[in-house]
Protein backbone atom coordinates (compact mmCIF):
# COMPACT_ATOMS: atom_id res chain seq x y z
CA UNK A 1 -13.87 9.74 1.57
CA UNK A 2 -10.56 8.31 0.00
CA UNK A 3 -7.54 7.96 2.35
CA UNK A 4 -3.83 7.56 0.63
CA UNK A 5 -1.60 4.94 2.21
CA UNK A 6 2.16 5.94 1.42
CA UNK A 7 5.22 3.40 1.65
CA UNK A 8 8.47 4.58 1.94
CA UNK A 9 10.21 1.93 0.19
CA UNK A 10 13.67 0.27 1.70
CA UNK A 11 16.87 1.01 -0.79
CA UNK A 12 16.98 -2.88 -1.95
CA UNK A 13 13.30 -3.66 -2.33
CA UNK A 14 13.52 -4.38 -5.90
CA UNK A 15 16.35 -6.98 -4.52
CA UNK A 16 14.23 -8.66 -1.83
CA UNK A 17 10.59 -8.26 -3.16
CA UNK A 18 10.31 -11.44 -5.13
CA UNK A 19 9.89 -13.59 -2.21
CA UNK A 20 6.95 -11.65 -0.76
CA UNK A 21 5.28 -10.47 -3.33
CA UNK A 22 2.88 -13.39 -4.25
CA UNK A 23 1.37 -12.59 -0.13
CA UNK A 24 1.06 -9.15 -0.40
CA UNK A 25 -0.09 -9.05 -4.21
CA UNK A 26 -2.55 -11.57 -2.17
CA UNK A 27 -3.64 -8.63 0.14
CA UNK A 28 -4.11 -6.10 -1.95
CA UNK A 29 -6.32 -8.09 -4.49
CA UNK A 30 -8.60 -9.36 -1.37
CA UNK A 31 -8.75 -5.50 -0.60
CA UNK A 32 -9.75 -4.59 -4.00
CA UNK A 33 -12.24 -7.72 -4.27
CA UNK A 34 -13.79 -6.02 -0.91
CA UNK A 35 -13.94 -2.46 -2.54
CA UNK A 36 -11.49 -1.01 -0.13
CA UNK A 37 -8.37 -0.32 -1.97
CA UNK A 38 -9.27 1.66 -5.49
CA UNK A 39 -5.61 1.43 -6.72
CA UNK A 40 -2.09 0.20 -5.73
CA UNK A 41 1.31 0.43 -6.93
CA UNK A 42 5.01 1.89 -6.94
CA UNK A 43 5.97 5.00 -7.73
CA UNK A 44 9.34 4.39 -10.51
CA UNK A 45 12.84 5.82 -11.37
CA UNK A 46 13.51 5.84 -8.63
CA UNK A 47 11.35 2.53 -6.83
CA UNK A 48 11.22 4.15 -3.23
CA UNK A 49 7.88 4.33 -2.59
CA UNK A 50 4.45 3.30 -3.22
CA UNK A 51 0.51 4.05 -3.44
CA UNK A 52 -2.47 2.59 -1.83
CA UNK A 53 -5.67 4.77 -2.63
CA UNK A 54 -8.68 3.15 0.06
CA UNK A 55 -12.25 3.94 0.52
CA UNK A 56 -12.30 2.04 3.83
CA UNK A 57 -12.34 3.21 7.32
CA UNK A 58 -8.80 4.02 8.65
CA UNK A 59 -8.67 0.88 10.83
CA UNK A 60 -9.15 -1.42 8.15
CA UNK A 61 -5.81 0.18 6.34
CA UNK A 62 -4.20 -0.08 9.42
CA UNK A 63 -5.15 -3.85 9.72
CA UNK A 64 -3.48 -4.01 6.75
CA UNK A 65 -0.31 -2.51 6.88
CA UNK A 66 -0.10 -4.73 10.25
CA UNK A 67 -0.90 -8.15 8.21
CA UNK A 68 1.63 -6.98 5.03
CA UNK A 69 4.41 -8.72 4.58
CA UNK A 70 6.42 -5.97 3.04
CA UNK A 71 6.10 -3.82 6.40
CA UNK A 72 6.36 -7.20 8.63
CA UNK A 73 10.10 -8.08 6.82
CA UNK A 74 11.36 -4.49 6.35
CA UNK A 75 10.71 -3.52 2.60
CA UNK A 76 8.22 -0.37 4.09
CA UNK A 77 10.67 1.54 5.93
CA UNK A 78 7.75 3.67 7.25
CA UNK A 79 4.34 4.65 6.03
CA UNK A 80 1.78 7.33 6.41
CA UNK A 81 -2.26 7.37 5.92
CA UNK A 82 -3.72 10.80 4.96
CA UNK A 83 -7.64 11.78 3.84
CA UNK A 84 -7.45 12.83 -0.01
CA UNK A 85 -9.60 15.39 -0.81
CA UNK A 86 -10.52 14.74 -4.16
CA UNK A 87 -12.06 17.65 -6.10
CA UNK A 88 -12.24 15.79 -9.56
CA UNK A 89 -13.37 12.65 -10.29
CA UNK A 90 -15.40 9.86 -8.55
């Protein structure tokens, strides 16, 4: 089962991302280290939201959204988990 974690993005996060980005770069590589996060990144042109693709239980994403520094100092305006039923692919 993959589940899709989807940031809305806040209208100056390329502004303000620079000074968290080193801690929740941090995150998401200790994810991916664990096997729970397959891929991660923003969605461009424009820069107003972003991808997390997990094969871990829904708790653990919700652990860390909690623990993410982009959601803790306003850069996520909101975000959404959803099951991905993938049809193609592994």
């Amino acid at each position: 089962m993959y589940l899709v974690l989807e940031y809305a993005l806040a209208d100056d996060y390329l502004e303000r991302r620079a000074a968290l980005r080193e801690d929740h770069l941090g995150l998401v590589r200790a994810a991916h280290e664990r096997g729970e996060v397959l891929l991660a990144g923003a969605l461009p042109d424009p820069y107003d939201r972003a991808l997390l693709v997990w094969t871990a239980p829904r708790e653990v994403v919700e652990r860390f959204v909690a623990a993410d520094p982009y959601v803790v100092q306003g850069l996520v305006t909101g975000w959404t988990v959803r099951e991905w039923a993938v049809v193609v692919g592994s």
